[in-house]
C-alpha atoms as a PDB file:
ATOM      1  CA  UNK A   1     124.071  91.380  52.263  1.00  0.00           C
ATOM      2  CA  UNK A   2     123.659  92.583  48.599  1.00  0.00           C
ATOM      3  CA  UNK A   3     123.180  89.429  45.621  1.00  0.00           C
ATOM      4  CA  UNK A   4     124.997  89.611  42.951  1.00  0.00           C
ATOM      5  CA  UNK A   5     123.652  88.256  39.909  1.00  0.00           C
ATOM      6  CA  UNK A   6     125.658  87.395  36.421  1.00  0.00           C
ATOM      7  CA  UNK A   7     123.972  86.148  33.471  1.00  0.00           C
ATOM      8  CA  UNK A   8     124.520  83.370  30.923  1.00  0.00           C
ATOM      9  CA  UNK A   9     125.681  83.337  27.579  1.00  0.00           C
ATOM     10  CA  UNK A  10     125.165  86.247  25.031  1.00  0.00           C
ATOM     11  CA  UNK A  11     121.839  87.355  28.320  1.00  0.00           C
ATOM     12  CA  UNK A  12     122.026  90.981  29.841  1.00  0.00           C
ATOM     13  CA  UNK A  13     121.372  91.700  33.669  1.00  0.00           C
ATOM     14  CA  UNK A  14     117.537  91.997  33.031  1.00  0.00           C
ATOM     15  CA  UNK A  15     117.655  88.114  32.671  1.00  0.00           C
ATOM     16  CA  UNK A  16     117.386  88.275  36.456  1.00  0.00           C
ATOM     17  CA  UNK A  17     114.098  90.179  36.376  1.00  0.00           C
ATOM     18  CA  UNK A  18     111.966  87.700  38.824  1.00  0.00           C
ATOM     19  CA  UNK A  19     115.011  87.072  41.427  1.00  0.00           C
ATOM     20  CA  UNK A  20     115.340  91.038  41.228  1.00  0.00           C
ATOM     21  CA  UNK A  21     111.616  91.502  41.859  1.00  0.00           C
ATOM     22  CA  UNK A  22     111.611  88.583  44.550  1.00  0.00           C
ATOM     23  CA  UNK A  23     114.902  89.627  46.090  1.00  0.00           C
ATOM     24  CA  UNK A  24     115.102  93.472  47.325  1.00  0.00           C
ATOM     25  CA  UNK A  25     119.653  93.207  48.007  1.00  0.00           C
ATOM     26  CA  UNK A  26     119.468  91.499  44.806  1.00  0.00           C
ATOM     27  CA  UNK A  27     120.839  93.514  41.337  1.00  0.00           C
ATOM     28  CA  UNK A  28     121.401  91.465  37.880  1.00  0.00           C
ATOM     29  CA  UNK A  29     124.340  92.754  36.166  1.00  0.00           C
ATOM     30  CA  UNK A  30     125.097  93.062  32.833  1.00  0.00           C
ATOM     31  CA  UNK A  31     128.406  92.307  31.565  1.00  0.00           C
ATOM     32  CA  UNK A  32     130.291  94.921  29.594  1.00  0.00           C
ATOM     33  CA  UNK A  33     129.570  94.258  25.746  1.00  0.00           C
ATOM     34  CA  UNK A  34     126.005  93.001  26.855  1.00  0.00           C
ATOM     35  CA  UNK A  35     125.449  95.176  24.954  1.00  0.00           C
ATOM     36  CA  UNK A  36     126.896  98.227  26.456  1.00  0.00           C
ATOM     37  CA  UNK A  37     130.466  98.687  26.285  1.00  0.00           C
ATOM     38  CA  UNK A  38     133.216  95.882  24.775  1.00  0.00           C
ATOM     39  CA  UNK A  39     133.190  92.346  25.821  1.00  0.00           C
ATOM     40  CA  UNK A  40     136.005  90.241  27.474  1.00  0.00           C
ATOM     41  CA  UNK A  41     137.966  87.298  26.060  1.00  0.00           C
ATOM     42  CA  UNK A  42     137.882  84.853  28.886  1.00  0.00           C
ATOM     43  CA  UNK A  43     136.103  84.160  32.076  1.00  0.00           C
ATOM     44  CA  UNK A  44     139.285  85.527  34.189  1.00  0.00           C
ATOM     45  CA  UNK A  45     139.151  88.877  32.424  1.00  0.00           C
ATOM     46  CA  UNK A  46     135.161  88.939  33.372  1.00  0.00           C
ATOM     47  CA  UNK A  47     136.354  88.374  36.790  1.00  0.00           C
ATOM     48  CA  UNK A  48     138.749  91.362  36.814  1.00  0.00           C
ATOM     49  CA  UNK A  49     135.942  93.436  35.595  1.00  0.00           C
ATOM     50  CA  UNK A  50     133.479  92.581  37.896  1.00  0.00           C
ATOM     51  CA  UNK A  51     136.180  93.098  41.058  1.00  0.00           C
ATOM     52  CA  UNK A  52     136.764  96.435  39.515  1.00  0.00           C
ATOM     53  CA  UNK A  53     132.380  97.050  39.339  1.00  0.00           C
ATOM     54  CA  UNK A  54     132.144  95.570  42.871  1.00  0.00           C
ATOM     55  CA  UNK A  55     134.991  98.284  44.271  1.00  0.00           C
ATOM     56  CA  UNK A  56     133.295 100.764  42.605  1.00  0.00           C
ATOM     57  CA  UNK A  57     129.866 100.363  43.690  1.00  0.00           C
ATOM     58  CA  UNK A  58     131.280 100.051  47.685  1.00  0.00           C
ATOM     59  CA  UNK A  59     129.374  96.557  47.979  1.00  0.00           C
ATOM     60  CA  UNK A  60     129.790  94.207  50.916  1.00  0.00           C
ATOM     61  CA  UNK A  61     129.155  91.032  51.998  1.00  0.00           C
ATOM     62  CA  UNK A  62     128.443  89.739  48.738  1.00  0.00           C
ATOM     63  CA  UNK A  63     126.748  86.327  48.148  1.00  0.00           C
ATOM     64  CA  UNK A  64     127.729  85.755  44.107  1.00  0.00           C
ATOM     65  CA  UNK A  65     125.258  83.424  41.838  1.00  0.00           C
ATOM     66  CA  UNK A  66     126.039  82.823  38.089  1.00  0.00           C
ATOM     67  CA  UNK A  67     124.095  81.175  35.684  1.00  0.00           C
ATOM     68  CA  UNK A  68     125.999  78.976  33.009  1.00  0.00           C
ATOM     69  CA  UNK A  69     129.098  81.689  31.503  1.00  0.00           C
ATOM     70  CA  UNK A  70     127.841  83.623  35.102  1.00  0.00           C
ATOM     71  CA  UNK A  71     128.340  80.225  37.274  1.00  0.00           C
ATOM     72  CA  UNK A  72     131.690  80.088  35.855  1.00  0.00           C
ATOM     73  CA  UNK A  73     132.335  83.901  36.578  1.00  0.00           C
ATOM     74  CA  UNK A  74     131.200  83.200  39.904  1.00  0.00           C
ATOM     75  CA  UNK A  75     133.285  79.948  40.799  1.00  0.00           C
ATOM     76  CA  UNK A  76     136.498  81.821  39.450  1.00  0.00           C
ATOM     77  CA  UNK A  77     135.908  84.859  41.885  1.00  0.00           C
ATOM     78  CA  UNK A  78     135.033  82.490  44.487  1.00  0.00           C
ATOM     79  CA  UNK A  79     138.522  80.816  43.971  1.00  0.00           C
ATOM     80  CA  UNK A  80     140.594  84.904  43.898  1.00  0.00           C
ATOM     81  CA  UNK A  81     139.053  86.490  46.103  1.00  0.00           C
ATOM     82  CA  UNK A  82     137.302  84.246  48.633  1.00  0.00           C
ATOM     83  CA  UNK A  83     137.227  86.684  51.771  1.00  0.00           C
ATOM     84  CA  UNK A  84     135.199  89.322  49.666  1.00  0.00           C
ATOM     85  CA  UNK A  85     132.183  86.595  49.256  1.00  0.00           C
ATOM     86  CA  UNK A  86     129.733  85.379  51.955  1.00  0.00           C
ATOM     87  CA  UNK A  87     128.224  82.900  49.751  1.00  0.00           C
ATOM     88  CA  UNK A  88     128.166  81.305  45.985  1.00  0.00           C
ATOM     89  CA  UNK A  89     124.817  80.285  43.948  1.00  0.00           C
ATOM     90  CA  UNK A  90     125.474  78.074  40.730  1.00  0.00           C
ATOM     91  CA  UNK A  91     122.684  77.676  38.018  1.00  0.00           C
ATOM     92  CA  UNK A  92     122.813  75.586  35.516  1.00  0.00           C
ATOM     93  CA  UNK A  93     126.598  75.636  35.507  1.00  0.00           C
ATOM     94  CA  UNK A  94     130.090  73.486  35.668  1.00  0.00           C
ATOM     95  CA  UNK A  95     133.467  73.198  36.438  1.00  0.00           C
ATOM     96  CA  UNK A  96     133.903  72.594  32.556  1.00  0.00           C
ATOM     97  CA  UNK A  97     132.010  74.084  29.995  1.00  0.00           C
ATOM     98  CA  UNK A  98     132.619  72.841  26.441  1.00  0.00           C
ATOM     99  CA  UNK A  99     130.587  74.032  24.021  1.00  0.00           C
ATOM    100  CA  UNK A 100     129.833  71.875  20.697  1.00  0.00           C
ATOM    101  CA  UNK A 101     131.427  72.521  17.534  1.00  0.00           C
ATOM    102  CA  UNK A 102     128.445  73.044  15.534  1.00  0.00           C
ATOM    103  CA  UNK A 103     126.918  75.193  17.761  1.00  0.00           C
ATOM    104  CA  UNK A 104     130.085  77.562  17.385  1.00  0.00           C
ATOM    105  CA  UNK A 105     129.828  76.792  14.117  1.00  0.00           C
ATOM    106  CA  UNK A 106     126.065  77.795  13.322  1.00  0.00           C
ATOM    107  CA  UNK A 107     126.836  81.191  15.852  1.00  0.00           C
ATOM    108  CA  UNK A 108     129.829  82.454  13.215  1.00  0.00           C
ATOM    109  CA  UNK A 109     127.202  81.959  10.381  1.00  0.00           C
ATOM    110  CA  UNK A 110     124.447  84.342  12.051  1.00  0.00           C
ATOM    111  CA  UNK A 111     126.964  86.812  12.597  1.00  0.00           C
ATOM    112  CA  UNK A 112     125.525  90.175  10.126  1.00  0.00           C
ATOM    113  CA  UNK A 113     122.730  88.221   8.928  1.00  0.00           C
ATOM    114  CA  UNK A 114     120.114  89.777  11.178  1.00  0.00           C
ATOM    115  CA  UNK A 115     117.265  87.747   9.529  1.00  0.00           C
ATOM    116  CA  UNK A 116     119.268  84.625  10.634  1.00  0.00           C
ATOM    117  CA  UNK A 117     119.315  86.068  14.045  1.00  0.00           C
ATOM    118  CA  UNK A 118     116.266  86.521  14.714  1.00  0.00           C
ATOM    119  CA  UNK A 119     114.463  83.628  13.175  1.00  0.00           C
ATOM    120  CA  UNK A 120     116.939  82.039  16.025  1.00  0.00           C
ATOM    121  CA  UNK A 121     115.595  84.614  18.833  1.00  0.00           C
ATOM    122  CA  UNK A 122     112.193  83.518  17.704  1.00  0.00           C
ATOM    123  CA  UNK A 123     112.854  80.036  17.439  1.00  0.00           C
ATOM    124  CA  UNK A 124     110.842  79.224  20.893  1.00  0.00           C
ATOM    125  CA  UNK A 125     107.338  80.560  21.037  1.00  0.00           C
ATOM    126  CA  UNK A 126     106.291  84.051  21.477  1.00  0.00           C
ATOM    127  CA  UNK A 127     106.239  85.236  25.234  1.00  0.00           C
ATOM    128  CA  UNK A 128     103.133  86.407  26.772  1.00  0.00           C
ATOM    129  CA  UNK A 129     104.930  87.729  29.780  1.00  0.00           C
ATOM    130  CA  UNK A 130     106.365  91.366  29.409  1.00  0.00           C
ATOM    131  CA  UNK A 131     109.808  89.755  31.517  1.00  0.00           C
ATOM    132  CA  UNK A 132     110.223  86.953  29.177  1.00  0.00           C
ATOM    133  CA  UNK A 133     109.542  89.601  26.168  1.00  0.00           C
ATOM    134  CA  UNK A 134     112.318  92.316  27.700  1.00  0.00           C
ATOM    135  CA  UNK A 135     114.434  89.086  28.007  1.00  0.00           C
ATOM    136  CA  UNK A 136     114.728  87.982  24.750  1.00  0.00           C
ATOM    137  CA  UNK A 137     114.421  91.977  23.140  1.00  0.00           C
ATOM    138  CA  UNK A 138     117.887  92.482  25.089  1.00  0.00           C
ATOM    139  CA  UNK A 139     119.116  89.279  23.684  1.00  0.00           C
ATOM    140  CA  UNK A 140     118.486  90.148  20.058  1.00  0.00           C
ATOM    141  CA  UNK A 141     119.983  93.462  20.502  1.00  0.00           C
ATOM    142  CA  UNK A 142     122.949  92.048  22.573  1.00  0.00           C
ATOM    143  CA  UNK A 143     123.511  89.789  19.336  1.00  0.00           C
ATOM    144  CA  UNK A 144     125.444  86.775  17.997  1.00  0.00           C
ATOM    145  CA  UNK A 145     128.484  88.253  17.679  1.00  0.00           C
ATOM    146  CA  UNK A 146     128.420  88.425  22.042  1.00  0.00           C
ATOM    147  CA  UNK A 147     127.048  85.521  21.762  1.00  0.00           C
ATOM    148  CA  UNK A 148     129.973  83.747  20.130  1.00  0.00           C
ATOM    149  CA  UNK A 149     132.177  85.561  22.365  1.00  0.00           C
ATOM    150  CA  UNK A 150     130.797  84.313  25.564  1.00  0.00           C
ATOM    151  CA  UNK A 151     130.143  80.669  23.852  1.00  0.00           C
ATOM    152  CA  UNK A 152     134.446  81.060  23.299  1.00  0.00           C
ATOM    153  CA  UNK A 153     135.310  82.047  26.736  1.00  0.00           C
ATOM    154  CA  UNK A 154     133.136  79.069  28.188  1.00  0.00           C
ATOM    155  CA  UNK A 155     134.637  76.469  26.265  1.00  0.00           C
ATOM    156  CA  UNK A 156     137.912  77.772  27.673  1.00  0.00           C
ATOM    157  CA  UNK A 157     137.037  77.400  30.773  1.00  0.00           C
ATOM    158  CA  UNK A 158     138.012  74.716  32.584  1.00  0.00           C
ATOM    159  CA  UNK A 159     138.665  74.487  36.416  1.00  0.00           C
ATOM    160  CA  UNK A 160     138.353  70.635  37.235  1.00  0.00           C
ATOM    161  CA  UNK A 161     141.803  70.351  38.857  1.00  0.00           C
ATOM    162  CA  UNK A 162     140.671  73.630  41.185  1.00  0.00           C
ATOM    163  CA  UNK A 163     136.814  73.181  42.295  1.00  0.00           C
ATOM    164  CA  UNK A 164     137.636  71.571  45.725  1.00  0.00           C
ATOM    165  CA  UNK A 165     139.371  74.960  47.108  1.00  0.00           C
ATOM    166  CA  UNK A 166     136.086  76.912  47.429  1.00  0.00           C
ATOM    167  CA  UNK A 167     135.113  76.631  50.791  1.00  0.00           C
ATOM    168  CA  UNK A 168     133.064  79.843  50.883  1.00  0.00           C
ATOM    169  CA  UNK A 169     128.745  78.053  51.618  1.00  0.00           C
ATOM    170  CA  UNK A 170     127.879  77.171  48.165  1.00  0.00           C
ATOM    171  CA  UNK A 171     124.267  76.486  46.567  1.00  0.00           C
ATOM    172  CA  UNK A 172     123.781  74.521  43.279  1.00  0.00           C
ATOM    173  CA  UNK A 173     120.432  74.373  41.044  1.00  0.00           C
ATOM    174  CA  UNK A 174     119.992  72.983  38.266  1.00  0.00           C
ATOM    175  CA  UNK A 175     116.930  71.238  35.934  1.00  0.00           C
ATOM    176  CA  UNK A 176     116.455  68.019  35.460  1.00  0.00           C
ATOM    177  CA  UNK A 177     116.138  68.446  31.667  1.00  0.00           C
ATOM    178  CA  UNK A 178     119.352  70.859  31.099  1.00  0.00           C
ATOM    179  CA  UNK A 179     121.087  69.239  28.260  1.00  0.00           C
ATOM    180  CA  UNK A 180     123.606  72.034  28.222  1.00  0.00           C
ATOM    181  CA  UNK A 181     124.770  71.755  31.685  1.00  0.00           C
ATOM    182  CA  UNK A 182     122.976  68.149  33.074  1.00  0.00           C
ATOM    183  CA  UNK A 183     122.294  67.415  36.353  1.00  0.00           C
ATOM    184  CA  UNK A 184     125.701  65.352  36.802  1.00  0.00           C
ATOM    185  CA  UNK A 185     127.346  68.613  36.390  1.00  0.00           C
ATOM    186  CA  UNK A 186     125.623  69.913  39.355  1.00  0.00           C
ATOM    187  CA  UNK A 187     126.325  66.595  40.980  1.00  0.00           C
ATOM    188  CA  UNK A 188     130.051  67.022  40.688  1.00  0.00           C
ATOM    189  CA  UNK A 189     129.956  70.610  42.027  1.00  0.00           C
ATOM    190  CA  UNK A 190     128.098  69.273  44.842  1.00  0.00           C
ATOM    191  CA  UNK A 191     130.883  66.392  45.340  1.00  0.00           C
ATOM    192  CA  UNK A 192     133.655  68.452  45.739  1.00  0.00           C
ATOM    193  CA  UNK A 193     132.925  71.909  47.373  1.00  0.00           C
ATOM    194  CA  UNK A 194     132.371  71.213  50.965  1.00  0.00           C
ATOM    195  CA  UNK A 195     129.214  71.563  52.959  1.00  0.00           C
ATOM    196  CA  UNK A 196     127.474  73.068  49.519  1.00  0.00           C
ATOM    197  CA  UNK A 197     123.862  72.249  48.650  1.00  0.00           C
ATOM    198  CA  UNK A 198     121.985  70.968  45.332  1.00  0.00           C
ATOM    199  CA  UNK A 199     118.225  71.387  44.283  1.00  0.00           C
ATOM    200  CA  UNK A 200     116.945  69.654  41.392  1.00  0.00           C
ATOM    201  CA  UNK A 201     114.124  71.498  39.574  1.00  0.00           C
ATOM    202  CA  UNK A 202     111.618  68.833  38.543  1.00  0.00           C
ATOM    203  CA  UNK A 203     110.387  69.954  34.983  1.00  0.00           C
ATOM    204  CA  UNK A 204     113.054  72.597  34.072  1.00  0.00           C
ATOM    205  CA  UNK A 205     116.024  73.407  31.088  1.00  0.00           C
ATOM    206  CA  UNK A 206     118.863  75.335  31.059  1.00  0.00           C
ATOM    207  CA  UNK A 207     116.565  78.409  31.450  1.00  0.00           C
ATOM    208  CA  UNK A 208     115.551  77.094  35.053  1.00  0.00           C
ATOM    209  CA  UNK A 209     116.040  80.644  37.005  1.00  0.00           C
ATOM    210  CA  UNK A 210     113.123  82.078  34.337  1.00  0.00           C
ATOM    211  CA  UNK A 211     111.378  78.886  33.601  1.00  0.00           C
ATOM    212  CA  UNK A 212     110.403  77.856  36.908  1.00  0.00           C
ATOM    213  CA  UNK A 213     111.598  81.170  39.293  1.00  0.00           C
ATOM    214  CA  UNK A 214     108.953  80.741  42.185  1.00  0.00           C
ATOM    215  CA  UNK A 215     110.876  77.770  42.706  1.00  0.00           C
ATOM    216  CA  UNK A 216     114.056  78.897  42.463  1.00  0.00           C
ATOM    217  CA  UNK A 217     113.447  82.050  44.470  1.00  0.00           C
ATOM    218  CA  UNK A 218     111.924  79.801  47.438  1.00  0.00           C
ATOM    219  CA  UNK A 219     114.949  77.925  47.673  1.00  0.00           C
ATOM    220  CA  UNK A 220     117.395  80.409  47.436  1.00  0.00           C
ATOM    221  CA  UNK A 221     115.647  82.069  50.081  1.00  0.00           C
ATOM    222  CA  UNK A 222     115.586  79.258  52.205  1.00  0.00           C
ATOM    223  CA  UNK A 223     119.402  78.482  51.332  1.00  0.00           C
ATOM    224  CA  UNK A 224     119.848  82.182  52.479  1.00  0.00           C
ATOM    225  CA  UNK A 225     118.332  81.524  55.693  1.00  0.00           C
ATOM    226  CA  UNK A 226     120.914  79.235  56.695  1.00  0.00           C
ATOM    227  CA  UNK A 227     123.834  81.565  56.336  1.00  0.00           C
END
C-alpha cells in the first residue's frame, strides 16, 4: 500500500517528516502553491489536483490521511472516489471547518509585511530539532498569502449533511488540547463513519502528528495492522 499524506493550512509536504521517516510507503505531499506552483480556491479543486498527482504517479491501494485543510482533502476524496482508497486517516480535522474572523482578519494584514510574518513564524519558541526547524523554514517561505488561501477554502468547507457515506476503514486522531479542531470534532467523525476508530493524544494541540509523532506513528501502525 503507499500513504498518502496532505498537510494543513499554509504547511508543505515536509510537515510529514517523522511519519515519512517512521513509515517507508509513506510520502507527504505538498500542495501546489505550497510554495511551488499556484494554489487552489476550494477543497474540491485540491481534490481534482491530487486525483490528477495520484494518476500520474501510477499509485495503488492508497490509504489517504489529512491533517486539518488535508483531513478535509482527504474526507472529500474519500466521498468521489471511494474504490481508489483502502483506507482514510483524519488529524486534527472536521466535517466543518470555520475559521474565525479575526484570524482571517489578522492573515490579510501580514500579507507583504514580511517583518509581520515572521515575528508570527517565530511566535512559538525556537526549535532545537532540525525537522521542526525545516518545518517552520518552509512555512515562512510558503507565506501568508497561502496561508489565507487555505484558511478561505476551509471555512468553505462544509460536509455535515455528507460524512455518513464514507464507508471506506477510517482512523481519527486528534489532541486533547486542539482548540482549532477539539476533540468533539473527532467525536462526531467517529459517530457517523461506520466501523472507524478514534485515539485521543493525551497532552497534544493541533500540531499533534509533530508534537507527539511516536505516538501517532504507533497507532497508525497498529490501525494499519488491522486492514
Amino acid at each position: 500500500m503507499k500513504m498518502l499524506l496532505i498537510p494543513g493550512s499554509g504547511a508543505g509536504g515536509n510537515i510529514w517528516q517523522y511519519q515519512t521517516r517512521f513509515f517507508p510507503d509513506a510520502e507527504g505531499v505538498s500542495l501546489p502553491g505550497h510554495p511551488d506552483g499556484t494554489t487552489k480556491n476550494s477543497i474540491p479543486e485540491y481534490v481534482a489536483w491530487l486525483r490528477g498527482y495520484i494518476r500520474e504517479k501510477g499509485y495503488k491501494d492508497i490509504i489517504l490521511g489529512g491533517h486539518s485543510l488535508g483531513g478535509g482533502i482527504a474526507q472529500l476524496y474519500a466521498l468521489t472516489y471511494p474504490d481508489e482508497l483502502k483506507g482514510l486517516i483524519l488529524i486534527g480535522t472536521g466535517v466543518r471547518l470555520r475559521v474565525r474572523p479575526d484570524t482571517l482578519t489578522m492573515m490579510r494584514g501580514m500579507i507583504g509585511n514580511d517583518s509581520n510574518w515572521r515575528k508570527y513564524m517565530e511566535s512559538t519558541p525556537q526549535p532545537d530539532d532540525p525537522i521542526l526547524l525545516s518545518i517552520r523554514e518552509m512555512r515562512h517561505k510558503i507565506g501568508p498569502a497561502v496561508m489565507l488561501s487555505d484558511l478561505l477554502c476551509c471555512d468553505r468547507f462544509d460536509i455535515m449533511d455528507r460524512i455518513q457515506e464514507i464507508k471506506i476503514p477510517t482512523f481519527i486522531i486528534v489532541g486533547t488540547d486542539d482548540i482549532m479542531t477539539p476533540v468533539k470534532y473527532a467525536q462526531y467523525l467517529q459517530s457517523k463513519i461506520s466501523g472507524s476508530k478514534l485515539v485521543v493524544i493525551e497532552g497534544a494541540t493541533h500540531s499533534v502528528a509533530t508534537e507527539k509523532p511516536d505516538e501517532v506513528n504507533r497507532a497508525i501502525r497498529e490501525w494499519r495492522g488491522t486492514l
